[in-house]
N, C-alpha and C. Protein backbone atom coordinates (compact mmCIF):
# COMPACT_ATOMS: atom_id res chain seq x y z
N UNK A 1 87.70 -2.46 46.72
CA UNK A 1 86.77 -2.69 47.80
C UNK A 1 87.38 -3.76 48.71
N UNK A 2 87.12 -3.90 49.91
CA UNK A 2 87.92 -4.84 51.32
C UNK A 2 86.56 -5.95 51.17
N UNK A 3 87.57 -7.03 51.37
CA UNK A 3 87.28 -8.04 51.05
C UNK A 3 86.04 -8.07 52.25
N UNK A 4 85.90 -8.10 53.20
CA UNK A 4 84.90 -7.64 54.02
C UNK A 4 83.68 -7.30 53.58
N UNK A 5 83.35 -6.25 53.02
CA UNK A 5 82.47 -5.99 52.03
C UNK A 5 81.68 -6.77 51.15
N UNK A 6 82.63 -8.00 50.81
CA UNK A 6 82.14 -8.70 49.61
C UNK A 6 80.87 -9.88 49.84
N UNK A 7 80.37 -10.41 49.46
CA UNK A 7 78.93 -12.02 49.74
C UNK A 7 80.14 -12.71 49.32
N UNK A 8 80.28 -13.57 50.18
CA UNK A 8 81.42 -15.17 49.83
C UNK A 8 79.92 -16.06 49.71
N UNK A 9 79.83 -17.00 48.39
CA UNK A 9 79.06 -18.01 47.95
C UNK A 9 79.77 -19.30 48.98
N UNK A 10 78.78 -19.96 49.82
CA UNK A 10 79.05 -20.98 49.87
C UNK A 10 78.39 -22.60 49.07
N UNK A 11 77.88 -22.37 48.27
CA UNK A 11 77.03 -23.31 47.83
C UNK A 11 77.09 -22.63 45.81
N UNK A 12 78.38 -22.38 45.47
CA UNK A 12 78.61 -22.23 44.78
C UNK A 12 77.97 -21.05 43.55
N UNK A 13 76.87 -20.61 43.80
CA UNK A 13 75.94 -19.55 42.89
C UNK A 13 76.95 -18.44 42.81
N UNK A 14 76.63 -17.86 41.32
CA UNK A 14 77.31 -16.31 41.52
C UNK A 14 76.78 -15.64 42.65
N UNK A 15 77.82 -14.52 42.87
CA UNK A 15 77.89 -13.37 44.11
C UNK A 15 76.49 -12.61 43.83
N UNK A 16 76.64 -12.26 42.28
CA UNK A 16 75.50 -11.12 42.20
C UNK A 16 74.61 -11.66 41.01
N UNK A 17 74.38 -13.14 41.33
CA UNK A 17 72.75 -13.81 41.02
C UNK A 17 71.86 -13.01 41.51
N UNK A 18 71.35 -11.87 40.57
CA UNK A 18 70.42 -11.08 40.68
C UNK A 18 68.60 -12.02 40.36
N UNK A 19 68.06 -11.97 41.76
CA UNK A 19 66.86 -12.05 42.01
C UNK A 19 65.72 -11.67 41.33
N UNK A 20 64.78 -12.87 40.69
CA UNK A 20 63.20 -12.19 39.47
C UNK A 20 62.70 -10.97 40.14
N UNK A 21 61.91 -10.12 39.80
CA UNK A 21 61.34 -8.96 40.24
C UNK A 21 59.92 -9.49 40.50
N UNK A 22 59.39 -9.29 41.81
CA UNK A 22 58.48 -9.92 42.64
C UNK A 22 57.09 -9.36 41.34
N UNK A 23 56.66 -10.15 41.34
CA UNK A 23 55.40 -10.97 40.45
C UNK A 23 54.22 -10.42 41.18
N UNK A 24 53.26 -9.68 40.97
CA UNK A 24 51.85 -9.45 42.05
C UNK A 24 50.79 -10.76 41.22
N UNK A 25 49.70 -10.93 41.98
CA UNK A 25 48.57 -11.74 41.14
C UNK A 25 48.93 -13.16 41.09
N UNK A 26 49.77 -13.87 42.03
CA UNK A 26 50.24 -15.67 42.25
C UNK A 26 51.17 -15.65 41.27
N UNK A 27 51.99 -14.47 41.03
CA UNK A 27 53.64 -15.08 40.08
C UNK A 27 52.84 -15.07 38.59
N UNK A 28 52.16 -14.75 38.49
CA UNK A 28 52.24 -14.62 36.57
C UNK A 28 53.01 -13.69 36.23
N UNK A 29 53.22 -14.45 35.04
CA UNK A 29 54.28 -13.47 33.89
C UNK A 29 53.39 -12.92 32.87
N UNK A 30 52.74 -12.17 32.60
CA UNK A 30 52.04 -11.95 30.96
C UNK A 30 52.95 -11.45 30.60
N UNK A 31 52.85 -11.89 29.52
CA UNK A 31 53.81 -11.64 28.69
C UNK A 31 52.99 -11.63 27.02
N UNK A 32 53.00 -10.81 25.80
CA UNK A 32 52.58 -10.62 24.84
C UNK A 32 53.14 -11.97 23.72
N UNK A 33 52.73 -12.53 22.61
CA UNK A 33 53.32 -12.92 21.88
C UNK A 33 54.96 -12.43 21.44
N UNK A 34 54.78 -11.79 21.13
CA UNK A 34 55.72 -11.27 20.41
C UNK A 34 57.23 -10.51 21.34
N UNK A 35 56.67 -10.38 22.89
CA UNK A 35 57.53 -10.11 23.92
C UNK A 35 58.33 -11.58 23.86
N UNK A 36 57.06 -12.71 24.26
CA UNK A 36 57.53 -14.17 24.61
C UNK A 36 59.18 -14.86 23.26
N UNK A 37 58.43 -14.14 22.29
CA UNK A 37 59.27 -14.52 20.91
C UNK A 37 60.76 -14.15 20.88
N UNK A 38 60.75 -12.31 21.74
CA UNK A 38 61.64 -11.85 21.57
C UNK A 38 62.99 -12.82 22.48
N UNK A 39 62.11 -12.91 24.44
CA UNK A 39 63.04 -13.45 25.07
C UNK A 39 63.51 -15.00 24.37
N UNK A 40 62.47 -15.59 23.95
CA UNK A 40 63.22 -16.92 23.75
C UNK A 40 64.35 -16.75 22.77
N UNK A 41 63.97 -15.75 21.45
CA UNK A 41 65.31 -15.83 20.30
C UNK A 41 66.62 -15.25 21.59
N UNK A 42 66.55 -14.53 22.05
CA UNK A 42 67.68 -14.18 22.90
C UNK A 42 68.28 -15.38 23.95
N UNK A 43 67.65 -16.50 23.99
CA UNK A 43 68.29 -17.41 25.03
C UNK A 43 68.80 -18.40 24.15
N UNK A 44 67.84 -18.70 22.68
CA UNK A 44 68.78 -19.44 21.90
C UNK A 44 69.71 -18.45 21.17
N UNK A 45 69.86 -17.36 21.22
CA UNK A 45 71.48 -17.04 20.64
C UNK A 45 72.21 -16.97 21.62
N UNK A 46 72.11 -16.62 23.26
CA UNK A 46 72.48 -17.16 23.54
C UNK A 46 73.50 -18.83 23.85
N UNK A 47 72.21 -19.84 23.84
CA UNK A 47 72.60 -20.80 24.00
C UNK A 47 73.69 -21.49 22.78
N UNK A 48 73.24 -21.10 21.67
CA UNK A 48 73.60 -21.55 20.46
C UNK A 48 74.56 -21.10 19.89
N UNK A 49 74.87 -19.91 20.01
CA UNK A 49 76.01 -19.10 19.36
C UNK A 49 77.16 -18.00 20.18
N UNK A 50 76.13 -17.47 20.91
CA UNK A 50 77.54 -16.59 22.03
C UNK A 50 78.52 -17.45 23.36
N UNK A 51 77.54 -18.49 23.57
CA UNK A 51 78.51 -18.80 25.05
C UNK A 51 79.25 -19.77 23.73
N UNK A 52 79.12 -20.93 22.96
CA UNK A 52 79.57 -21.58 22.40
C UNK A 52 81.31 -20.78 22.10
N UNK A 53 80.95 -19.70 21.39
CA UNK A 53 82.02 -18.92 21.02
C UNK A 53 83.09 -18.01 22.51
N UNK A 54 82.31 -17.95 23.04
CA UNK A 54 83.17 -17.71 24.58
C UNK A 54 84.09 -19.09 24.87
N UNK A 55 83.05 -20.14 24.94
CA UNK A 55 84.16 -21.17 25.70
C UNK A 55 85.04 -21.26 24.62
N UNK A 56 84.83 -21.03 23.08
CA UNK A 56 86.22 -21.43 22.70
C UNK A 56 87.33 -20.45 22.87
N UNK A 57 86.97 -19.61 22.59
CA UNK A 57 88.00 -18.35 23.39
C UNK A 57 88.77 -18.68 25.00
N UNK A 58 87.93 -19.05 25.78
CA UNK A 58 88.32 -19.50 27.21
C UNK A 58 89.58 -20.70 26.88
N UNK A 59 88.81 -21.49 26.29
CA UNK A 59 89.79 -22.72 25.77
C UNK A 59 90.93 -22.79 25.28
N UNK A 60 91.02 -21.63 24.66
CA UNK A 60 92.37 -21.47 24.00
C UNK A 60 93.10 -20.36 24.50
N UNK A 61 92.41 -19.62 25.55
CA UNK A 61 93.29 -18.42 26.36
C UNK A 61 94.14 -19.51 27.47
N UNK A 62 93.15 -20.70 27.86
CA UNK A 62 93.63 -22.01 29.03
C UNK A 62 94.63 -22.09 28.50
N UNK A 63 95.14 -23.34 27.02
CA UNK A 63 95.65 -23.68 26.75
C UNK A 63 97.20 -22.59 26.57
N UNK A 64 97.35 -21.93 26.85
CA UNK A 64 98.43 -20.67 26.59
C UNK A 64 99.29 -20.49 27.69
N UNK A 65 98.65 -21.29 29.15
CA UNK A 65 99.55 -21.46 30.14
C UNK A 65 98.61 -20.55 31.45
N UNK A 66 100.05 -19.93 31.74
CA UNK A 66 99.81 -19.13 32.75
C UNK A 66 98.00 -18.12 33.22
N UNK A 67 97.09 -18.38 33.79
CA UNK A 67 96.10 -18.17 33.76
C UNK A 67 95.82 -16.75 34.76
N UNK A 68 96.68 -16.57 35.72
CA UNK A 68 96.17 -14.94 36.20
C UNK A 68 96.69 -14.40 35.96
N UNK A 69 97.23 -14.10 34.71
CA UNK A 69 97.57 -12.68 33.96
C UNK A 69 97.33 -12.48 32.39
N UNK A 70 96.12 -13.79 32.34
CA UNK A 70 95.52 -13.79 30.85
C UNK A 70 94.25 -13.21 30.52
N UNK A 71 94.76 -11.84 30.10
CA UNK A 71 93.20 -11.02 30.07
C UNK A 71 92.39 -11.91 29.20
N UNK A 72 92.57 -12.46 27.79
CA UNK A 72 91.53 -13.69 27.29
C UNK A 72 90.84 -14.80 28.51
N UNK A 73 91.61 -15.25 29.08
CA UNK A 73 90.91 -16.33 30.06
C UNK A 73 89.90 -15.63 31.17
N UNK A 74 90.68 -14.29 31.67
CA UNK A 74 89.85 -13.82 32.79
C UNK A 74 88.88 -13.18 32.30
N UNK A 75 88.87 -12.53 31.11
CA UNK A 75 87.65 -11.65 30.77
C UNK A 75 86.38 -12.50 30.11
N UNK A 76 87.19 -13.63 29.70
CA UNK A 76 86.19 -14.52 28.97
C UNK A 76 85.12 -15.57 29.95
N UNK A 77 85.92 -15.81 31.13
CA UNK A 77 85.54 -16.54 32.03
C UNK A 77 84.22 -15.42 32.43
N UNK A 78 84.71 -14.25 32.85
CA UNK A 78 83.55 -13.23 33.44
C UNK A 78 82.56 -13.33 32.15
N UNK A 79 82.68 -12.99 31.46
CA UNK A 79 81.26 -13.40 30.04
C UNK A 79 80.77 -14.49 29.67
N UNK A 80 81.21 -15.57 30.39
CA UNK A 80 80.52 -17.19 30.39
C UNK A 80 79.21 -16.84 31.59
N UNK A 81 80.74 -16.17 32.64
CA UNK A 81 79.54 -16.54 34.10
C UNK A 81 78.10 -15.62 33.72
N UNK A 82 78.35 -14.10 32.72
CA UNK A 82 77.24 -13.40 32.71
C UNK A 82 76.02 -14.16 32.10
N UNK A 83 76.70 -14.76 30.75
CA UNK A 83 75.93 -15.58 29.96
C UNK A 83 74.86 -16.45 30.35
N UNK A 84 75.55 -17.35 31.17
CA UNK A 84 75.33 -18.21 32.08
C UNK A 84 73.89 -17.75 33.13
N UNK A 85 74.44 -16.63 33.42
CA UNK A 85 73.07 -15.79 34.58
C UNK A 85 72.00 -15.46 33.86
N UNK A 86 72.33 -14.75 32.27
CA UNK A 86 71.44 -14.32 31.58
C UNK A 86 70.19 -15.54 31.09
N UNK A 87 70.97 -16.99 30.83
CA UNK A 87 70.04 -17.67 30.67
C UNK A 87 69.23 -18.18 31.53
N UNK A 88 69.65 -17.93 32.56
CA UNK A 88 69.05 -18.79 33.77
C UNK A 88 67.61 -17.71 34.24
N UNK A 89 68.21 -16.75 34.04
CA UNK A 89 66.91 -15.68 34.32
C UNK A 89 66.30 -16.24 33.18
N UNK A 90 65.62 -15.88 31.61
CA UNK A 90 65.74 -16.16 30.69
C UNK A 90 64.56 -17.49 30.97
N UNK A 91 65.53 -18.27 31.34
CA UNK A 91 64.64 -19.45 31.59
C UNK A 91 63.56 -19.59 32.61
N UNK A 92 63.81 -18.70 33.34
CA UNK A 92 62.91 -18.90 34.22
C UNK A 92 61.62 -18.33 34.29
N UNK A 93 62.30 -16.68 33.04
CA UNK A 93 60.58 -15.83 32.70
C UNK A 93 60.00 -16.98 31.90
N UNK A 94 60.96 -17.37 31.17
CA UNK A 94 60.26 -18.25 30.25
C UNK A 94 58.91 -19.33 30.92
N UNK A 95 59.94 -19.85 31.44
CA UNK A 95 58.91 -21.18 32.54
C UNK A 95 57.53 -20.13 32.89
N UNK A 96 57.59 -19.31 33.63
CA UNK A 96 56.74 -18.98 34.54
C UNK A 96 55.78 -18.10 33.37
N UNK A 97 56.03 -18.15 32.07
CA UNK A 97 55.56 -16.77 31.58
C UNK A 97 53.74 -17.29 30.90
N UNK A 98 53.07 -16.55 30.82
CA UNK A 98 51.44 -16.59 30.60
C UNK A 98 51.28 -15.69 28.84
N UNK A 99 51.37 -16.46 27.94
CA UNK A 99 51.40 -15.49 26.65
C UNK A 99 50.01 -15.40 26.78
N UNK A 100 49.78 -14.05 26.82
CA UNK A 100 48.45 -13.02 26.68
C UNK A 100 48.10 -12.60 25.16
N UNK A 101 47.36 -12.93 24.65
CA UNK A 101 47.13 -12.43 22.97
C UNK A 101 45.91 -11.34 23.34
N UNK A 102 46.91 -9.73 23.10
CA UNK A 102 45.99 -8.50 22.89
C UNK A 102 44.76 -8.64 21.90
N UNK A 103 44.92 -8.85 20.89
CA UNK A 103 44.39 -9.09 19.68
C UNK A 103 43.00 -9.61 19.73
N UNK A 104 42.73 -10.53 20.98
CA UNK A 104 41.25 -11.08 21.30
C UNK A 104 40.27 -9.96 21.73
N UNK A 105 41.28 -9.05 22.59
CA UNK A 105 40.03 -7.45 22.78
C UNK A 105 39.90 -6.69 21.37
N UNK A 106 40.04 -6.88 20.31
CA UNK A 106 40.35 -5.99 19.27
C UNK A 106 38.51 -5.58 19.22
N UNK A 107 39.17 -3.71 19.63
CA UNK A 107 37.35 -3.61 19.49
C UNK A 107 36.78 -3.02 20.70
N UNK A 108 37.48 -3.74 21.81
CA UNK A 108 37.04 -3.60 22.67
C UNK A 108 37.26 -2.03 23.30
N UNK A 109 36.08 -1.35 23.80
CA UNK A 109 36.93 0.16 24.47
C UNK A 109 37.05 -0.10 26.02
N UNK A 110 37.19 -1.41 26.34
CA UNK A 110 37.40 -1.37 28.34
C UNK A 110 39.45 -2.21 28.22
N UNK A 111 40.19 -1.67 28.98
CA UNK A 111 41.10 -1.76 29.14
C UNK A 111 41.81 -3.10 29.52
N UNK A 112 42.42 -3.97 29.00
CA UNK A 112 43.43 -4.85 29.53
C UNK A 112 44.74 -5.05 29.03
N UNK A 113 44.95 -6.17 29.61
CA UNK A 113 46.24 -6.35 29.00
C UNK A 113 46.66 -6.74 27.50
N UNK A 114 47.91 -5.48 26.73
CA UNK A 114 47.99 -5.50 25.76
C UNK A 114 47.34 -4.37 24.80
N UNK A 115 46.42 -3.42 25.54
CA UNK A 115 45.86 -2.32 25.18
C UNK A 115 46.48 -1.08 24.79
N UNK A 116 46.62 -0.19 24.08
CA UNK A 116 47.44 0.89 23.65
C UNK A 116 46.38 1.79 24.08
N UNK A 117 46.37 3.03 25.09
CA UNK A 117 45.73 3.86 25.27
C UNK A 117 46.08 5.25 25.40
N UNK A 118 45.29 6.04 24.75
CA UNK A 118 45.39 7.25 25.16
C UNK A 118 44.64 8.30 26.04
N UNK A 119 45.04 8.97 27.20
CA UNK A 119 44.58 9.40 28.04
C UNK A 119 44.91 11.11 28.09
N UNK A 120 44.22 12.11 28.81
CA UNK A 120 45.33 12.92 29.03
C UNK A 120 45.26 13.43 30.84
N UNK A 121 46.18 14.49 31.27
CA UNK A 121 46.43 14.23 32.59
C UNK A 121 45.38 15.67 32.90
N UNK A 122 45.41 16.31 34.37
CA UNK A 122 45.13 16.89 34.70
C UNK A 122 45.36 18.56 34.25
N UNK A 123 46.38 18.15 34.32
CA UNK A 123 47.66 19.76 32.97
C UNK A 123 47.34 19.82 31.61
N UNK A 124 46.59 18.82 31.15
CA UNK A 124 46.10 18.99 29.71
C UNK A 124 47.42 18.34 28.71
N UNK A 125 48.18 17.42 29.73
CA UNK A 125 48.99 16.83 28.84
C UNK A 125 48.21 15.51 28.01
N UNK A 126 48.67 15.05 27.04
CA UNK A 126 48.03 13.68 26.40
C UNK A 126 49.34 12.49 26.40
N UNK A 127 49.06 11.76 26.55
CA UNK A 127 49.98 10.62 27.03
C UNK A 127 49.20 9.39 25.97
N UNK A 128 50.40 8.65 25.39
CA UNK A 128 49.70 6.99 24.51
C UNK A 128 50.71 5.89 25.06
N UNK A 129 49.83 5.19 26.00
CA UNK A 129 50.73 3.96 26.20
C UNK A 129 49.73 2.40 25.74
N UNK A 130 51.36 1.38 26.12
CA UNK A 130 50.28 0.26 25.52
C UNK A 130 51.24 -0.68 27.23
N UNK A 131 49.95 -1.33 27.25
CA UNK A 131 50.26 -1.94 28.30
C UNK A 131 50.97 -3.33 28.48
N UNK A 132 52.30 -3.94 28.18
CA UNK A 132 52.80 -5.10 28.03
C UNK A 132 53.67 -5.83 29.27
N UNK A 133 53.57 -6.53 28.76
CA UNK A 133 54.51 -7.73 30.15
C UNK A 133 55.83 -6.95 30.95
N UNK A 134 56.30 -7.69 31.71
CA UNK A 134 56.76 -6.70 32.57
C UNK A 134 58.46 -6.82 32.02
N UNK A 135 58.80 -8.08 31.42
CA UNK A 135 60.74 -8.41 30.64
C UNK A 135 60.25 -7.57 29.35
N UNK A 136 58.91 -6.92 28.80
CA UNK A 136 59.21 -6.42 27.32
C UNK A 136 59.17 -5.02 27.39
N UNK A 137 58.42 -4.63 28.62
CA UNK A 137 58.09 -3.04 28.37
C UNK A 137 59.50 -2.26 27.85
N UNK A 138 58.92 -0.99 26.95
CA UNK A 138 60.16 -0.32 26.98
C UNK A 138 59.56 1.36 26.92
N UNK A 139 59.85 1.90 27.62
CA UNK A 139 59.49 3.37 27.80
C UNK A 139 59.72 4.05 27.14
N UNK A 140 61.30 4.25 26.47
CA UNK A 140 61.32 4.97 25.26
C UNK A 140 60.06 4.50 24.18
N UNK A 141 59.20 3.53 23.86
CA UNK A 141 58.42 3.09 22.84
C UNK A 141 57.29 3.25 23.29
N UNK A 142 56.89 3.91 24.49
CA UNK A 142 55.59 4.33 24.77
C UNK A 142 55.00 2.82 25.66
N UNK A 143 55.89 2.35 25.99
CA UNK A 143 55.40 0.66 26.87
C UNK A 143 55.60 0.75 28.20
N UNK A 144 54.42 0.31 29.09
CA UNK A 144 54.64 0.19 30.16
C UNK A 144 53.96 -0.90 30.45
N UNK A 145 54.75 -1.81 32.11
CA UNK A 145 54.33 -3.14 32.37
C UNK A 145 53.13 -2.74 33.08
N UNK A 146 52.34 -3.84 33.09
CA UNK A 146 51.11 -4.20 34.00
C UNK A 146 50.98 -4.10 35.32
N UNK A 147 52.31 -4.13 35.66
CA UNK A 147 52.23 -3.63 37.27
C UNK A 147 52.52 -2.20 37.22
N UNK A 148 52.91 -2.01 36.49
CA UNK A 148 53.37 -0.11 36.43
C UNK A 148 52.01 0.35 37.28
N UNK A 149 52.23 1.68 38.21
CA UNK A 149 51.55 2.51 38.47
C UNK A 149 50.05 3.00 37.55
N UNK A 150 50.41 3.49 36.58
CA UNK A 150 49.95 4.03 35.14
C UNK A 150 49.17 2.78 35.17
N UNK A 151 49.80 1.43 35.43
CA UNK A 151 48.78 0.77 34.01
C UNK A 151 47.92 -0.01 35.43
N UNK A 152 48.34 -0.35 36.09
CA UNK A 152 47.31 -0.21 37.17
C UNK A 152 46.02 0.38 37.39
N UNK A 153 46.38 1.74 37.81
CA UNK A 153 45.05 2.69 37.24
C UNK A 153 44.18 3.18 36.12
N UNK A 154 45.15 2.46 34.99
CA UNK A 154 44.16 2.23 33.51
C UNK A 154 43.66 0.82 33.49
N UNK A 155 43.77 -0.42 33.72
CA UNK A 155 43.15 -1.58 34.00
C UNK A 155 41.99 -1.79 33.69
N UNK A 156 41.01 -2.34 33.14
CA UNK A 156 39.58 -2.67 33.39
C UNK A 156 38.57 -0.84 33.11
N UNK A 157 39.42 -0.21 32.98
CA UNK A 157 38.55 1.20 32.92
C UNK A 157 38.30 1.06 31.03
N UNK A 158 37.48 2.22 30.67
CA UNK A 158 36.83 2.38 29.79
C UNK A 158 37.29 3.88 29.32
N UNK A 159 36.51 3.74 28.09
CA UNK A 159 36.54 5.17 27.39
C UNK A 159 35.83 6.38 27.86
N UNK A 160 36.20 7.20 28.22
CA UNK A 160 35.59 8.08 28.80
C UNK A 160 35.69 8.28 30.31
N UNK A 161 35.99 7.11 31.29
CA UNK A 161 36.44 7.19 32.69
C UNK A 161 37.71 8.73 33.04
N UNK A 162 37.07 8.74 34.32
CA UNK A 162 38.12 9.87 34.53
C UNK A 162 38.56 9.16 35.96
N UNK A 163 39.78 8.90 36.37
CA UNK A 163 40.99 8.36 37.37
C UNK A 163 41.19 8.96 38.07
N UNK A 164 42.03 8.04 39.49
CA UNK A 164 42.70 9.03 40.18
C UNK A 164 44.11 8.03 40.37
N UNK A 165 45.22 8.67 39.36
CA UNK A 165 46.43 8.52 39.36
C UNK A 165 47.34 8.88 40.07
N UNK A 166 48.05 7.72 41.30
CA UNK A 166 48.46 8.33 42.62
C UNK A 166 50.10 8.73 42.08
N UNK A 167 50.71 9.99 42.27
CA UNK A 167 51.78 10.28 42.14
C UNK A 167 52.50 10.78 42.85
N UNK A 168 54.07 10.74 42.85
CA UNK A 168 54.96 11.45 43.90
C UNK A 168 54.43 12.91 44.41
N UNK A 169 54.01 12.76 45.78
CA UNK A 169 53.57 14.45 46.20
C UNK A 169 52.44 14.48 46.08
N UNK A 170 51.41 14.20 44.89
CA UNK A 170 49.98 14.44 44.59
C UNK A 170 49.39 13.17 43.79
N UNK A 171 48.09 13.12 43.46
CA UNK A 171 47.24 12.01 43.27
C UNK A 171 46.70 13.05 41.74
N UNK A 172 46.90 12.83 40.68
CA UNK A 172 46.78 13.44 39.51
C UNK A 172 45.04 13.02 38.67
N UNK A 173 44.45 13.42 38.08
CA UNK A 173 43.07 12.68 37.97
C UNK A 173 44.01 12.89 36.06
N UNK A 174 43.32 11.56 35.66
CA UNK A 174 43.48 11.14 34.44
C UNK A 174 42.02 11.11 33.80
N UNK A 175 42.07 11.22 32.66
CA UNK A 175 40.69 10.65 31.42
C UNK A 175 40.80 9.77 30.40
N UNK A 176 40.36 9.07 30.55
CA UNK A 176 40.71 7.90 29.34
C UNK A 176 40.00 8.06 27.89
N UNK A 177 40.76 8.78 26.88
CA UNK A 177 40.13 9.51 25.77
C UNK A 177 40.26 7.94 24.83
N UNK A 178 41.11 7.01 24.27
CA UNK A 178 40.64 5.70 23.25
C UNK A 178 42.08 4.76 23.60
N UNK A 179 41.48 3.51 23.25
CA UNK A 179 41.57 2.58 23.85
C UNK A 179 41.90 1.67 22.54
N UNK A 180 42.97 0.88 21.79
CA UNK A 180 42.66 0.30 20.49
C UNK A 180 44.08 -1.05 21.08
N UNK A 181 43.43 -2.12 20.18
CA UNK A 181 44.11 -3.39 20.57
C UNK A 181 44.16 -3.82 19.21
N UNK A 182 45.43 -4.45 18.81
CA UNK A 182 46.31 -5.00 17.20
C UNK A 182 44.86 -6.09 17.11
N UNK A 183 44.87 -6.17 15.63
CA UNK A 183 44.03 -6.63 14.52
C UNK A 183 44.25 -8.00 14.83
N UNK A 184 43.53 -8.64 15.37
CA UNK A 184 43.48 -10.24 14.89
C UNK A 184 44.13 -10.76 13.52
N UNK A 185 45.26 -11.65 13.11
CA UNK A 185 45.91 -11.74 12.25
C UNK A 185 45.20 -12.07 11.11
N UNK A 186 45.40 -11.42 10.03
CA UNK A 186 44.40 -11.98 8.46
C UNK A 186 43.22 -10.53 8.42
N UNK A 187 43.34 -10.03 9.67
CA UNK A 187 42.39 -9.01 10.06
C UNK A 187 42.78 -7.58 9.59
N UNK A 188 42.40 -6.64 8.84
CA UNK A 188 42.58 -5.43 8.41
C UNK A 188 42.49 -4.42 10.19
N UNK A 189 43.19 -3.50 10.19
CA UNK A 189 43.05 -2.98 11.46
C UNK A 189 42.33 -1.35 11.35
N UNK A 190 41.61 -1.60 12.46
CA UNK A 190 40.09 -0.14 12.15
C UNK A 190 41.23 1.01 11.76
């Protein structure tokens, strides 16, 4: 690529310091227990054990001399700087993040955050999602964030509500068939 092309940093930040993903509702993070648990163990292995082990690698690719043609120094340097970005994001869901405990609706059949629901669509498909923070969701596991589309229009609704789920091309009507939130801990679950 021509150098033209490229963001020159003047104030030193990486090139591609990738930007938080805009926050609706004054910048909260909800975030679940157990989401919150996951990011922090990842910033202390991070902090504690992977960059530690990079710089010594860096350190001793330095010490070897000649530095632009030392794939150890240059590749290692690029996995400090990632490291480096990863915590800084990291830190910052952290700072900003709101741990939400599902577990207080347990019971409840009206929808919030942390809710596992099942609905089905207009086609007679059935769909089970649970609604979690927006750094934990994972789609392959049936998770979607709170700003998601989906969990938007499941929000505050109830058992038995029927939706109107706006989608690419058409506006789909949904039904909200049950609604179940994790057992308060010590708690047997229905």
């Amino acid at each position: 690529m021509s150098k033209a092309f490229t963001k020159e940093s003047e104030d030193g930040e990486d090139e591609d310091d990738i930007p938080l993903a805009a926050l609706p509702g004054g910048g909260k993070n909800y975030i679940t227990p157990q989401g919150y648990k996951t990011l922090r163990d990842e910033l202390l292995h991070l902090i504690d054990e992977e960059r530690p082990k990079v710089v010594d690698v860096v350190h001793w690719a330095a010490s070897n001399g000649d530095r632009s043609e030392n794939g150890d120094y240059l590749y290692g340097k690029k996995r400090l700087r990632e490291i480096d970005r990863r915590i800084r994001f990291l830190t910052r869901r952290l700072e900003m993040a709101v741990i939400t405990e599902p577990s207080l609706h347990h019971g409840n059949e009206q929808i919030f955050f942390g809710a596992t629901v099942t609905y089905v669509d207009d086609v007679d498909e059935k769909r089970t999602v649970t609604i979690t923070g927006i750094d934990e969701a994972d789609s392959a596991a049936g998770e979607v964030s709170w700003i998601s589309p989906i969990a938007r229009t499941l929000l505050k609704a109830r058992v038995g509500d029927v939706l109107r789920l706006p989608m690419p091309g058409r506006v789909a009507e949904i039904e909200v068939l049950e609604v179940h939130y994790p057992a308060p801990s010590g708690r047997p679950a229905d």
